[in-house]
N, C-alpha and C. Protein backbone atom coordinates (compact mmCIF):
# COMPACT_ATOMS: atom_id res chain seq x y z
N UNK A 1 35.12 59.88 -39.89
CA UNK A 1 34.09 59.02 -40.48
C UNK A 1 33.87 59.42 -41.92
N UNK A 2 33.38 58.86 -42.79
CA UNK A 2 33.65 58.74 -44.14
C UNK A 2 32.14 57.83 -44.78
N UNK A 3 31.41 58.29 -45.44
CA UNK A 3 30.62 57.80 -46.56
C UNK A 3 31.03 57.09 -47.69
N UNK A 4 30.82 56.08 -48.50
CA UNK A 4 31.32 55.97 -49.51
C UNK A 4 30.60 55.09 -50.54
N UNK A 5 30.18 55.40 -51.30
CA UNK A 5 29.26 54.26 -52.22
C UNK A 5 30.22 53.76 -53.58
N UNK A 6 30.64 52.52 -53.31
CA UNK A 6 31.47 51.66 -54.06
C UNK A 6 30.97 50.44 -54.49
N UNK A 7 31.03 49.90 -55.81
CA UNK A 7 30.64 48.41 -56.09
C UNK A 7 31.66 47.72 -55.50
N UNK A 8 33.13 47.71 -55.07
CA UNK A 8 34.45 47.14 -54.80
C UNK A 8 34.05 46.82 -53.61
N UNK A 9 33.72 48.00 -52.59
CA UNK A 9 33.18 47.85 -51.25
C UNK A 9 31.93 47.58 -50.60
N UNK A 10 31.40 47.38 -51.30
CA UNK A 10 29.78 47.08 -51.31
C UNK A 10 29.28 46.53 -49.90
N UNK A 11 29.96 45.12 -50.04
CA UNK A 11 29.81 44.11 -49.28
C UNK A 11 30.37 44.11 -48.19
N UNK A 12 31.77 44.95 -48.32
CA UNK A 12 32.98 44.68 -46.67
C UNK A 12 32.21 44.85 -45.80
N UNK A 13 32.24 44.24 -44.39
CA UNK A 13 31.98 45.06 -43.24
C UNK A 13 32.81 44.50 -41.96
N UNK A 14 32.81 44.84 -41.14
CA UNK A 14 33.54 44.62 -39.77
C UNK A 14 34.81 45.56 -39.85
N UNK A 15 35.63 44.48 -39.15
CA UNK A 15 37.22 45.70 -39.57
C UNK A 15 38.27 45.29 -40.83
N UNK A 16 38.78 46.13 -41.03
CA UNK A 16 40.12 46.50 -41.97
C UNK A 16 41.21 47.33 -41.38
N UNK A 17 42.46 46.64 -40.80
CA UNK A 17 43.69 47.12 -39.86
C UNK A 17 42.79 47.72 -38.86
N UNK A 18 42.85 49.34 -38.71
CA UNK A 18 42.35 50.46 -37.57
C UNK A 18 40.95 50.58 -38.46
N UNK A 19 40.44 50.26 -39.40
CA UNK A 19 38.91 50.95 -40.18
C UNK A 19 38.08 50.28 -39.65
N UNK A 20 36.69 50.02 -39.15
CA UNK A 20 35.74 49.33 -39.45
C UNK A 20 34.89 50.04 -40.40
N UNK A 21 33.94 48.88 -40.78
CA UNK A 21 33.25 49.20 -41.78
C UNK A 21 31.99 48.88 -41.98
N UNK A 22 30.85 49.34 -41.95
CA UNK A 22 29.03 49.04 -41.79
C UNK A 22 28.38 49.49 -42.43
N UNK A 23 27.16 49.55 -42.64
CA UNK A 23 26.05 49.94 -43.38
C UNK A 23 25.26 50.64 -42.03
N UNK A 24 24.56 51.80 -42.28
CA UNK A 24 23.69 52.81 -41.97
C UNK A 24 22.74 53.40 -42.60
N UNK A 25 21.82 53.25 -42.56
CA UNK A 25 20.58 53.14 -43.24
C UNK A 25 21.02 53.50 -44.57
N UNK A 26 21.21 52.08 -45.41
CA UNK A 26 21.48 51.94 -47.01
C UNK A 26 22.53 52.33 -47.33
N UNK A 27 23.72 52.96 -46.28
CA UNK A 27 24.88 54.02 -46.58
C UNK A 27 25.99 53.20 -46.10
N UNK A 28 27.01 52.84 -46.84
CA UNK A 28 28.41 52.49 -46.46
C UNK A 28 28.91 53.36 -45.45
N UNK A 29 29.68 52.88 -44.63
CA UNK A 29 30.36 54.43 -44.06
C UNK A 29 32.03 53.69 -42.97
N UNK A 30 32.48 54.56 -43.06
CA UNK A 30 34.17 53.93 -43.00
C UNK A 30 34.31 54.28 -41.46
N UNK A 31 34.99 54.27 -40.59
CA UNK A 31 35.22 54.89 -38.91
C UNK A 31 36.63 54.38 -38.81
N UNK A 32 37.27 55.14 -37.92
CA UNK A 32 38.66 54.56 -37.55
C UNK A 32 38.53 54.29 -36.16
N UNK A 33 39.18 53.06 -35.77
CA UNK A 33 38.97 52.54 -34.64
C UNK A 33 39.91 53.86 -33.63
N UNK A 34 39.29 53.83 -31.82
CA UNK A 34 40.21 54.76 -31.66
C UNK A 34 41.18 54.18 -30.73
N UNK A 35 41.83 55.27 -30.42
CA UNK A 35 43.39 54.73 -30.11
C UNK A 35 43.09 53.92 -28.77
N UNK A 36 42.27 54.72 -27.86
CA UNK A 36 42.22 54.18 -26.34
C UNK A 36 40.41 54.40 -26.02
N UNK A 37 40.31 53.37 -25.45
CA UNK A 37 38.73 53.17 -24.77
C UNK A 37 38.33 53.80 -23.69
N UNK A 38 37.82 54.76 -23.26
CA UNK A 38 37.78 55.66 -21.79
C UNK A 38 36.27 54.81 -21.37
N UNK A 39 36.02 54.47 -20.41
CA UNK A 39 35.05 54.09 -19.81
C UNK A 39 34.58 54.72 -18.57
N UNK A 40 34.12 55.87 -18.34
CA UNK A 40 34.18 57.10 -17.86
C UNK A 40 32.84 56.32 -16.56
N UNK A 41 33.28 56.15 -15.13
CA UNK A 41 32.18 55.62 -14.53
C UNK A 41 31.46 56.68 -13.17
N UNK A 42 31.32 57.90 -13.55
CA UNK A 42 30.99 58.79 -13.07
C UNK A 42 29.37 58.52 -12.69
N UNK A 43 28.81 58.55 -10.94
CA UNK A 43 27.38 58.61 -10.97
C UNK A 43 26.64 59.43 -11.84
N UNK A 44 27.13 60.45 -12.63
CA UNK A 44 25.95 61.09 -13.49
C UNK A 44 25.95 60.12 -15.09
N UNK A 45 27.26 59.41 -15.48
CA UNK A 45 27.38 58.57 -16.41
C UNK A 45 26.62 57.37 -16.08
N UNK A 46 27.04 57.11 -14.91
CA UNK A 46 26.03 55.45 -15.05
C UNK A 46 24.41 55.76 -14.80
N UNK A 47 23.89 56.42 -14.82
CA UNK A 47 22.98 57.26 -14.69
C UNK A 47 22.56 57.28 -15.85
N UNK A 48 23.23 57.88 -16.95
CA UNK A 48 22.51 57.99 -18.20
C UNK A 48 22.37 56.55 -19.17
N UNK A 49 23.61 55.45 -18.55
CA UNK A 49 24.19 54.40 -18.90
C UNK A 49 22.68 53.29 -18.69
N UNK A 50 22.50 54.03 -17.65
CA UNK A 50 21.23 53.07 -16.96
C UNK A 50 20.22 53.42 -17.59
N UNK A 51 19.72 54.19 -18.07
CA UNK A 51 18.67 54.78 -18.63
C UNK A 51 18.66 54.29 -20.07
N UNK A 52 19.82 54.42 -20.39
CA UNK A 52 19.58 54.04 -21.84
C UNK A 52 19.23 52.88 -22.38
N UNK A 53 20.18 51.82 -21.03
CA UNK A 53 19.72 50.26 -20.89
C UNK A 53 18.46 50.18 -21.03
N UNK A 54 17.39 50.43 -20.01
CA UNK A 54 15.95 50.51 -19.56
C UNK A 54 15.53 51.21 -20.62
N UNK A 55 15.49 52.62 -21.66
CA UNK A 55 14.71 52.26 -22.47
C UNK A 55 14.98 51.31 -23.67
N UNK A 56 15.83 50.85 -24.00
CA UNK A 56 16.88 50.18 -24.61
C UNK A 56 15.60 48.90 -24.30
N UNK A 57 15.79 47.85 -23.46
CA UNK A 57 14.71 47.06 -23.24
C UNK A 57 13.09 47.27 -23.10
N UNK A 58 12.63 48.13 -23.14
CA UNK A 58 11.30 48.64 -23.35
C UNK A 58 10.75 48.84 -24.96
N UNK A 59 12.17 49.12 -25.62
CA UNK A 59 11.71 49.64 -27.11
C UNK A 59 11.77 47.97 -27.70
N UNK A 60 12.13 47.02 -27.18
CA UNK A 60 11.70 45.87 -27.57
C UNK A 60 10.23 45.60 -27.45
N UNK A 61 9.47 46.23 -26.82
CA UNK A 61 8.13 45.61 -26.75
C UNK A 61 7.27 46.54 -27.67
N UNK A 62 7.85 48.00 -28.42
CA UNK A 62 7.33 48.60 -28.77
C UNK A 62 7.62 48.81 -30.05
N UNK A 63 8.23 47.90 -30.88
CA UNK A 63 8.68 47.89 -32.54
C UNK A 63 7.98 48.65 -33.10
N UNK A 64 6.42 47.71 -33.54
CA UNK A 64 5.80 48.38 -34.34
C UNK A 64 4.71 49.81 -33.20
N UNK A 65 4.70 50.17 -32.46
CA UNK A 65 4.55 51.92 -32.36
C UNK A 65 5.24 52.43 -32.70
N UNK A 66 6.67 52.31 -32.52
CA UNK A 66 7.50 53.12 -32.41
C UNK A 66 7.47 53.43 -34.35
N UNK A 67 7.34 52.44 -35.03
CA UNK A 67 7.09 52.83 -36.81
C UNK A 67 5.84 53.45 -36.97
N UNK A 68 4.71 53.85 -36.14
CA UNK A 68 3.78 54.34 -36.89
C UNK A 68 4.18 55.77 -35.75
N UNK A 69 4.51 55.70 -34.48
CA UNK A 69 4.44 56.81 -34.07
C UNK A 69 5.93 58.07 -34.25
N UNK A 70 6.63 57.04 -34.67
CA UNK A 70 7.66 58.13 -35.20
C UNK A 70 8.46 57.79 -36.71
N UNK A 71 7.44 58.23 -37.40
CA UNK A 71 7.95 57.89 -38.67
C UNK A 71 9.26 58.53 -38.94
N UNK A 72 9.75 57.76 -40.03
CA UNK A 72 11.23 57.81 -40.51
C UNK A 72 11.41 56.83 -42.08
N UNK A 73 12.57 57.55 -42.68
CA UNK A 73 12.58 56.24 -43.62
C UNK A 73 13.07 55.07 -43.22
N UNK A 74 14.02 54.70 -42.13
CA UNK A 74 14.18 53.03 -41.68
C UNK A 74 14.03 53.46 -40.38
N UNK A 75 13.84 51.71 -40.06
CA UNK A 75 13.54 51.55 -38.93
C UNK A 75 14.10 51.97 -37.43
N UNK A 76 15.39 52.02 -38.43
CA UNK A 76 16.40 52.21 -36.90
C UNK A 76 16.29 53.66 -36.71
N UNK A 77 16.05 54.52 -37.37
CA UNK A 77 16.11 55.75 -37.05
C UNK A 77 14.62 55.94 -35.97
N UNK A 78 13.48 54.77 -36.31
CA UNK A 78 12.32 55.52 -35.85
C UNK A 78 12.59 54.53 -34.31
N UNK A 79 13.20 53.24 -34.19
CA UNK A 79 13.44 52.95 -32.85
C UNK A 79 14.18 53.77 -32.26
N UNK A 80 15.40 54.54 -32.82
CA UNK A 80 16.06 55.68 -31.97
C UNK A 80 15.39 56.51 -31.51
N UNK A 81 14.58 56.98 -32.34
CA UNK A 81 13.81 58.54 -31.97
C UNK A 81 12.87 57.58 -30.18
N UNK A 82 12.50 56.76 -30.41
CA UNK A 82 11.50 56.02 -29.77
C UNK A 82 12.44 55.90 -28.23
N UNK A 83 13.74 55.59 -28.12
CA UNK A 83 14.35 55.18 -27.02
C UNK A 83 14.72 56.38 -26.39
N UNK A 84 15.21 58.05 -27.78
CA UNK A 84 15.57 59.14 -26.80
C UNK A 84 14.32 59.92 -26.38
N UNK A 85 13.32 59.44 -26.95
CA UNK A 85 12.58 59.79 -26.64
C UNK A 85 11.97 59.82 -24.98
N UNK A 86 12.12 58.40 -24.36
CA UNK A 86 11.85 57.47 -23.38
C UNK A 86 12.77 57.84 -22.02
N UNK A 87 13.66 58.43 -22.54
CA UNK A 87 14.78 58.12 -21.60
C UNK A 87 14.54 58.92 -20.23
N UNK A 88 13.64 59.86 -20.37
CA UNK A 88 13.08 60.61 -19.41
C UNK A 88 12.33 59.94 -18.77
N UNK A 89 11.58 59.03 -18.58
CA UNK A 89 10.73 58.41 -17.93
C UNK A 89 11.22 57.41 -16.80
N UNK A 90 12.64 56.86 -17.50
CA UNK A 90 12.90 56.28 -15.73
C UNK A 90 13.80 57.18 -14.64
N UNK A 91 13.70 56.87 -13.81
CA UNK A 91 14.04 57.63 -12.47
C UNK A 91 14.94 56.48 -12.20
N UNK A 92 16.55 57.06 -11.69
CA UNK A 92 17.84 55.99 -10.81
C UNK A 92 17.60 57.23 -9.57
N UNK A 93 17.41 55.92 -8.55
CA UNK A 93 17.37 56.54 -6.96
C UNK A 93 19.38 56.39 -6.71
N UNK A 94 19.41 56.89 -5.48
CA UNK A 94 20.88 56.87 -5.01
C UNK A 94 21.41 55.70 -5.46
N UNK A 95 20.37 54.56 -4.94
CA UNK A 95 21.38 53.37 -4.80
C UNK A 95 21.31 52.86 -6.48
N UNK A 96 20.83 53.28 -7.78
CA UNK A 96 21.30 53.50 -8.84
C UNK A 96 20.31 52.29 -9.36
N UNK A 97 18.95 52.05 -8.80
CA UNK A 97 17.63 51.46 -9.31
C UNK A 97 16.95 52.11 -9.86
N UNK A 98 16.80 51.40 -11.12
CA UNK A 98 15.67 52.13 -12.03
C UNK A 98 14.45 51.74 -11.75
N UNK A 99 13.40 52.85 -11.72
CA UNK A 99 12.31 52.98 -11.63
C UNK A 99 11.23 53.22 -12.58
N UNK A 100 10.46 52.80 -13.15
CA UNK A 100 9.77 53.92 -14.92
C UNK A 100 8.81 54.53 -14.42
N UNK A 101 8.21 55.57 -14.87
CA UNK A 101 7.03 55.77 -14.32
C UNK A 101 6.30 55.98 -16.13
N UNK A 102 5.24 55.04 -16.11
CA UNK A 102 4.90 54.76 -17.72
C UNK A 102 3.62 56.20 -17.94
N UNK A 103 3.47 56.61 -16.71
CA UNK A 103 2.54 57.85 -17.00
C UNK A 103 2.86 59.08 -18.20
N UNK A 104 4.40 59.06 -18.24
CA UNK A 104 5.09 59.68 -19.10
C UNK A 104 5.46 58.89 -19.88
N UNK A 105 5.45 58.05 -20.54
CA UNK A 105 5.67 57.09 -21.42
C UNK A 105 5.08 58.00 -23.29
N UNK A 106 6.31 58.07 -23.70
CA UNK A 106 5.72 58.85 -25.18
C UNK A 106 6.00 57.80 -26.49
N UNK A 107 4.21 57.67 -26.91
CA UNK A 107 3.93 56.42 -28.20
C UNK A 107 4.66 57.31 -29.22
N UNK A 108 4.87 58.43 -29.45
CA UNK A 108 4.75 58.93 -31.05
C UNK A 108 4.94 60.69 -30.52
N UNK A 109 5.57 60.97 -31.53
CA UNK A 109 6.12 62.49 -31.51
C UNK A 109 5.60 63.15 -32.76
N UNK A 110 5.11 64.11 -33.17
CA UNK A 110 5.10 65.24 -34.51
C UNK A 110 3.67 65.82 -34.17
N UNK A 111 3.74 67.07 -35.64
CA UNK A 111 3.22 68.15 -35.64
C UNK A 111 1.63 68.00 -35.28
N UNK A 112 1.14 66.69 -35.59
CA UNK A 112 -0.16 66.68 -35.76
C UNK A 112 -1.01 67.20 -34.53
N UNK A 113 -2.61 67.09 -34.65
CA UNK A 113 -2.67 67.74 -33.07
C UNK A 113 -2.94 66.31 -32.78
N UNK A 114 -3.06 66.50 -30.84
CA UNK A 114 -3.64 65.21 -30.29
C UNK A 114 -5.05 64.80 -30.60
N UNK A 115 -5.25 63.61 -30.56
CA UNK A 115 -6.56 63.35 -30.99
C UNK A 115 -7.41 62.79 -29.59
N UNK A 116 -8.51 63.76 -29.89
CA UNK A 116 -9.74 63.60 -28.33
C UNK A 116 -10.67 62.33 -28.93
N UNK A 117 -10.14 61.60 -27.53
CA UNK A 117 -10.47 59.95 -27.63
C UNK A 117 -10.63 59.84 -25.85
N UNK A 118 -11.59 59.29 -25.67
CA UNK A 118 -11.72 58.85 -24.09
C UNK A 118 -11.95 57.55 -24.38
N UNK A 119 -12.35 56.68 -23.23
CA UNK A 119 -12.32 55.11 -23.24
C UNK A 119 -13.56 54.75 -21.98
N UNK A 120 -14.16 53.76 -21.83
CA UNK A 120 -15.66 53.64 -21.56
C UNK A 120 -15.01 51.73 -21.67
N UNK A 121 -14.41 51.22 -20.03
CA UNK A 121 -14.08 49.97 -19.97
C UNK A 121 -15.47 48.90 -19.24
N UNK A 122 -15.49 48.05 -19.67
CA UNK A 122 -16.62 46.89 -18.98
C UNK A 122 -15.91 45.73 -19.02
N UNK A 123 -15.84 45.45 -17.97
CA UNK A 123 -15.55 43.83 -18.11
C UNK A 123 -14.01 43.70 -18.51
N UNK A 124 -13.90 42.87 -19.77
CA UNK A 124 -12.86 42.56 -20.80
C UNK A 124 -13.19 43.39 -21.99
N UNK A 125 -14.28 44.09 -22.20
CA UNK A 125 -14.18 44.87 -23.22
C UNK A 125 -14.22 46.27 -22.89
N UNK A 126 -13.61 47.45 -24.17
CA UNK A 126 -12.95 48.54 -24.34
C UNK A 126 -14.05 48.67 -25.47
N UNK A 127 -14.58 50.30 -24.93
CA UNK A 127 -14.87 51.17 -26.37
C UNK A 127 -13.98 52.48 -26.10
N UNK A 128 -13.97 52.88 -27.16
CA UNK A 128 -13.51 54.12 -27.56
C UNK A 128 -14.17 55.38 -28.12
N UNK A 129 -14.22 56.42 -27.22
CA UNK A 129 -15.01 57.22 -28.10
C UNK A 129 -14.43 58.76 -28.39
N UNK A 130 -14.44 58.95 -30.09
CA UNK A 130 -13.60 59.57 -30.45
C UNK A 130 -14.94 61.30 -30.85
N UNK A 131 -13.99 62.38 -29.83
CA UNK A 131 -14.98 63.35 -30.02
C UNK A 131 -14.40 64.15 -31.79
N UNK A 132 -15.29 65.27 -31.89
CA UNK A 132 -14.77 66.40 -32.70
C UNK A 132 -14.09 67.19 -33.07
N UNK A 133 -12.89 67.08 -33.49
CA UNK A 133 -12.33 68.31 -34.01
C UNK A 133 -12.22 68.94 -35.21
N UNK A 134 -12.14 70.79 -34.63
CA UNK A 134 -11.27 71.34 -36.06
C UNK A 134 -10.78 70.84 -36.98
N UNK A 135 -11.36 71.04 -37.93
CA UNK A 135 -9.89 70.43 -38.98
C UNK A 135 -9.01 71.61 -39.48
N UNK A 136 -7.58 71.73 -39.79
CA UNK A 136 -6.79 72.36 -40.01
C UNK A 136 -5.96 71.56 -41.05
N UNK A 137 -4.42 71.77 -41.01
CA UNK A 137 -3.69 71.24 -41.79
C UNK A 137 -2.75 70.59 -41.00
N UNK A 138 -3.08 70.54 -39.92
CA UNK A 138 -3.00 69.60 -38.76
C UNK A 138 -3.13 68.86 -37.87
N UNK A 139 -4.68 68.83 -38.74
CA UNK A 139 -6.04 67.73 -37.92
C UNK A 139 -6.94 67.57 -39.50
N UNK A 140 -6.60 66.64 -39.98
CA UNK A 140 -7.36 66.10 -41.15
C UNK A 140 -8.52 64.70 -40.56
N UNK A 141 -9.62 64.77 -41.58
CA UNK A 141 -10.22 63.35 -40.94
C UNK A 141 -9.62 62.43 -41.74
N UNK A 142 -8.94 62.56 -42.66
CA UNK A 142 -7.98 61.18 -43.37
C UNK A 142 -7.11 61.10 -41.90
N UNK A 143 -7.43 61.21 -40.69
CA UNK A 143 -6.17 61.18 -39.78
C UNK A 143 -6.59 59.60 -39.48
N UNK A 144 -5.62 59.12 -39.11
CA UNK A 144 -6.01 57.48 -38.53
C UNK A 144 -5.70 57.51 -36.68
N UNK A 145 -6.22 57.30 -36.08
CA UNK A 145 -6.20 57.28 -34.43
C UNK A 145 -6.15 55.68 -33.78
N UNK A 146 -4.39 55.54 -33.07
CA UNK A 146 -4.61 53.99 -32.90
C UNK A 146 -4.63 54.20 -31.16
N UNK A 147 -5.18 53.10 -30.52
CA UNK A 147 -4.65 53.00 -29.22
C UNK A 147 -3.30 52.04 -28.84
N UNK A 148 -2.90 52.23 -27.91
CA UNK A 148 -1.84 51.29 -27.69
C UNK A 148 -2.12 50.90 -26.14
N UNK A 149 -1.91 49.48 -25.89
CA UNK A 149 -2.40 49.26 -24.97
C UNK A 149 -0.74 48.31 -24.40
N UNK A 150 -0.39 48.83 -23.17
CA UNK A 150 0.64 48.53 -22.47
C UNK A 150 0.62 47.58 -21.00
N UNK A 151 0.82 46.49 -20.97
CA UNK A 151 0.76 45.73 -19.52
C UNK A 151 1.97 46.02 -18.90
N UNK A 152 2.77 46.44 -18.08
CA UNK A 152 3.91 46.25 -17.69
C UNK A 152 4.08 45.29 -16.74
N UNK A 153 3.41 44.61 -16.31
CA UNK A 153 3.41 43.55 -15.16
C UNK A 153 3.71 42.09 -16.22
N UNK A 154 3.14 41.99 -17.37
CA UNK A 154 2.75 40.65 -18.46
C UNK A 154 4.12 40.76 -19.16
N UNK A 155 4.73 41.36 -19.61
CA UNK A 155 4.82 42.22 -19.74
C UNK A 155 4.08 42.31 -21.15
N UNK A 156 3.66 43.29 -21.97
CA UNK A 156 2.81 43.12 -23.72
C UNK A 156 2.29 44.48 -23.62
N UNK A 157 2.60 44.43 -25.18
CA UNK A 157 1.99 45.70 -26.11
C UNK A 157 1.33 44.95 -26.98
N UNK A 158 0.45 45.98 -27.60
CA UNK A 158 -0.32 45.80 -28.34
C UNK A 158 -0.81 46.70 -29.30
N UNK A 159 -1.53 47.39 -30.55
CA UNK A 159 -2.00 48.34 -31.23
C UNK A 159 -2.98 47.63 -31.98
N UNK A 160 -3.90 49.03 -31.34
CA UNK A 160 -5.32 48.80 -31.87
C UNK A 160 -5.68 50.20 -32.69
N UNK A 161 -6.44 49.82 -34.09
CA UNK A 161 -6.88 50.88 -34.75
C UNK A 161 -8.17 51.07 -34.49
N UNK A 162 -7.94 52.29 -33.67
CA UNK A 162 -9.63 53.24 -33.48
C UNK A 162 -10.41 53.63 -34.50
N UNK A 163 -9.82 53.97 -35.40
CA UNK A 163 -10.77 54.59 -36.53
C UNK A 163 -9.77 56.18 -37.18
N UNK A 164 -10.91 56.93 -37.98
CA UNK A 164 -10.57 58.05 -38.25
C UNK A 164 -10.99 59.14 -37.57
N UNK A 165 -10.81 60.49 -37.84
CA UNK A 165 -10.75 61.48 -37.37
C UNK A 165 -12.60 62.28 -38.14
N UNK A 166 -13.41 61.67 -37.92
CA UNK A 166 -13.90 61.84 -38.79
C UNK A 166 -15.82 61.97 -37.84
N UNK A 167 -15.39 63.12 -37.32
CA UNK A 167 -16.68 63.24 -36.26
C UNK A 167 -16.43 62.38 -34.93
N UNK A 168 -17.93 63.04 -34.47
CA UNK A 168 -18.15 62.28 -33.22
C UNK A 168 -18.87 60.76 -33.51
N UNK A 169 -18.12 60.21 -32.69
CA UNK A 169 -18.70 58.70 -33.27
C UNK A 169 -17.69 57.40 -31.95
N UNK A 170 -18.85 56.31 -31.61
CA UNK A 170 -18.03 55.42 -30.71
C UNK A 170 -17.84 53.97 -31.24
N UNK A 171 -16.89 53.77 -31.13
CA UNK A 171 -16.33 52.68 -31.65
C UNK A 171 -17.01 51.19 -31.24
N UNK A 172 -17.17 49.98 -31.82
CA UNK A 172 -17.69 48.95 -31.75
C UNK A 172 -16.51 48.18 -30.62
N UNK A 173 -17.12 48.00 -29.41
CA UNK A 173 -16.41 47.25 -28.54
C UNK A 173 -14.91 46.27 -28.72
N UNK A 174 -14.02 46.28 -28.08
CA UNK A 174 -12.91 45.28 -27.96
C UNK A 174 -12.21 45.26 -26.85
N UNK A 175 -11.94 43.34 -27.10
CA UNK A 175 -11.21 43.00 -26.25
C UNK A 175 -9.96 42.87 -25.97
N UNK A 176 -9.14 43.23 -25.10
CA UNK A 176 -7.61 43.42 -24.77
C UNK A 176 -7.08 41.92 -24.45
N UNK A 177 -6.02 42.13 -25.21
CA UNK A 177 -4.98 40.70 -24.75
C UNK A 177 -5.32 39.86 -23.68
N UNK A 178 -5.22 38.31 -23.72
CA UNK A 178 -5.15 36.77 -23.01
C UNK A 178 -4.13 37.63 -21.98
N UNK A 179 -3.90 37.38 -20.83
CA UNK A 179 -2.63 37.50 -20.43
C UNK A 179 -2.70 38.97 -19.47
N UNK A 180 -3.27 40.35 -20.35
CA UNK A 180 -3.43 41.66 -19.53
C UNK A 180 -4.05 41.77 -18.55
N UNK A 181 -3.86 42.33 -17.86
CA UNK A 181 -4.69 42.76 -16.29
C UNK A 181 -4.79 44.40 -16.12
N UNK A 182 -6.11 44.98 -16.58
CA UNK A 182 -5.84 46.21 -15.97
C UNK A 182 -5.48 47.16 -15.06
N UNK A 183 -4.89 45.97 -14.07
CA UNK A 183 -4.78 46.79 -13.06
C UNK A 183 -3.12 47.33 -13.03
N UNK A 184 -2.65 46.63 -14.37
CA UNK A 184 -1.39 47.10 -14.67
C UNK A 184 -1.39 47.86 -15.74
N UNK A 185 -2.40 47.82 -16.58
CA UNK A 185 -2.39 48.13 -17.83
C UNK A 185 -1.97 49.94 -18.45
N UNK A 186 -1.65 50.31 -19.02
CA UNK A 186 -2.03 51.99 -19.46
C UNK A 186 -2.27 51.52 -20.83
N UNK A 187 -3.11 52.90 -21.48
CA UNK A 187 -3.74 52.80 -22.54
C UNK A 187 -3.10 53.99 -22.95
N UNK A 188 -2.80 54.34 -24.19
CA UNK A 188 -2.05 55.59 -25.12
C UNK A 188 -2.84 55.90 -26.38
N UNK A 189 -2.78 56.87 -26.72
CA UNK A 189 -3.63 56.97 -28.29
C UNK A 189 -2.94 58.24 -29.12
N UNK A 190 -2.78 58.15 -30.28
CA UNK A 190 -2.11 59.27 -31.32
C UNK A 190 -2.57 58.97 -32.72
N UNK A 191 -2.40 59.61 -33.33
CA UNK A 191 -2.85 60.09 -34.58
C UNK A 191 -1.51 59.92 -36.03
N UNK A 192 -2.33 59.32 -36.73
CA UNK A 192 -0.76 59.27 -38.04
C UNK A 192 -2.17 59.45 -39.15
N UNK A 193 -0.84 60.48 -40.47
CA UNK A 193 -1.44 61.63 -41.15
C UNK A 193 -2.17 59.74 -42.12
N UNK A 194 -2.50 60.11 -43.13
CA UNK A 194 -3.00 59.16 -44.42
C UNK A 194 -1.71 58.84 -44.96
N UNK A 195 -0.82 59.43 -45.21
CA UNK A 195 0.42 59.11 -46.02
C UNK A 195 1.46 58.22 -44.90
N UNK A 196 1.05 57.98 -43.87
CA UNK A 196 1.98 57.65 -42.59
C UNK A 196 3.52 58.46 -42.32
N UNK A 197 3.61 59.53 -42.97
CA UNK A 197 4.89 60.52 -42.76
C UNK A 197 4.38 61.37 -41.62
N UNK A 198 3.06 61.26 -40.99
CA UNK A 198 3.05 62.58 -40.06
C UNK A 198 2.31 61.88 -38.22
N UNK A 199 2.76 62.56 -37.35
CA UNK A 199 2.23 61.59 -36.26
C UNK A 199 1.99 62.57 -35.28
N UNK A 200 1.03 62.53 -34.29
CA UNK A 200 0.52 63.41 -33.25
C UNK A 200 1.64 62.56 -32.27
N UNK A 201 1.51 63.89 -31.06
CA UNK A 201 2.22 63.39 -29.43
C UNK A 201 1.32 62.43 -28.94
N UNK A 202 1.58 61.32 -28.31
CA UNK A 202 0.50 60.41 -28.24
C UNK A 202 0.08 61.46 -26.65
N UNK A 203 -1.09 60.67 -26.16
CA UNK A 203 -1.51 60.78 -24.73
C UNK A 203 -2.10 59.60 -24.14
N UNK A 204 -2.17 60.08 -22.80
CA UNK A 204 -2.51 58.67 -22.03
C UNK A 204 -4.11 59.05 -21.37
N UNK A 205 -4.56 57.54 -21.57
CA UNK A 205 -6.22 57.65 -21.55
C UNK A 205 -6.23 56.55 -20.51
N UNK A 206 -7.42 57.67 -19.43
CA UNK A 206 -7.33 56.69 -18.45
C UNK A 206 -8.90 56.69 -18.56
N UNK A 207 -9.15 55.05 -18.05
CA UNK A 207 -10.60 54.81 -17.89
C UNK A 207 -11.39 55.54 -17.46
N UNK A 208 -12.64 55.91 -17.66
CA UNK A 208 -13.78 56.58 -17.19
C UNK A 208 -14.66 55.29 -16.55
């Protein structure tokens, strides 16, 4: 594989004889096709094959988390991080059915700490109430705290901004998506720095 920044080549892409040729985040880059295709169908391969599918279709519903919770400079790098991230969460039984279990479901990865947020549901409406923390250099109140709210039955995502990091304080009521049913629903919440380069492990908030 080969890099190459050319005005001549700028534009090529697909193949040339054995080369193909693409763009990667802003980067030309050359590959040689290979000689023979192995399609290796081993139960521990279709296994991972399957998994990747399933989060592979999940990170469609999760575009924009997956940009605030795993920042990157393009996109594709922060949907990648977002799918290997995921891949742990479904379960293939013998007969090679995927299963998810969204309890483990991860919005967002980095250094930041988690942010203490519980939830207080009525009806169709959601508050949020965001307690106190430390501040460090890893808990700022410039921190921004979103929820993410997941149906898997509808199927829909959604992101909601809680507020800042900035005391104890409860949020002014809202309502969740036309369409959601809590009785499918999970709720997630994490933290991204002021500059959006930095992001807490999200966690999962279950109703009180």
């Amino acid at each position: 594989m080969a890099i190459f920044e050319s005005s001549l080549f700028f534009r090529l892409r697909n193949s040339l004889g054995n080369v193909v040729t693409y763009t990667y985040c802003g980067k030309g880059v050359l590959r040689g096709k290979p000689l023979c295709v192995r399609n290796p169908r081993t139960p521990a391969q279709q296994v991972v094959r399957l998994r990747f599918k399933a989060a592979g279709r999940l990170s469609a519903y999760f575009r924009k988390v997956a940009l605030l919770g795993f920042p990157a400079s393009y996109a594709v790098q922060s949907h990648n991080a977002f799918v290997g991230a995921n891949l742990s969460i479904f379960d293939v039984d013998e007969n090679m059915q995927v299963r998810p279990d969204y309890r483990r479901l991860v919005c967002s990865q980095g250094k930041l700490e988690k942010p203490a947020v519980s939830l207080r549901i009525s009806g169709y409406r959601i508050r949020a109430e965001v307690s106190e923390q430390q501040l460090s250099a890893y808990c700022s109140h410039t921190d921004t705290i979103y929820a993410v709210l997941w149906d898997c039955q509808y199927p829909g995502c959604c992101i909601v901004k809680i507020g800042k990091r900035q005391g104890r304080y409860t949020t002014a009521p809202f309502a969740y998506p036309d369409g959601f049913d809590l009785r499918h629903m999970f709720i997630y919440a994490f933290a991204v720095s002021a500059n959006g380069k930095q992001a807490s492990p999200s966690v999962l908030l279950f109703p009180e």
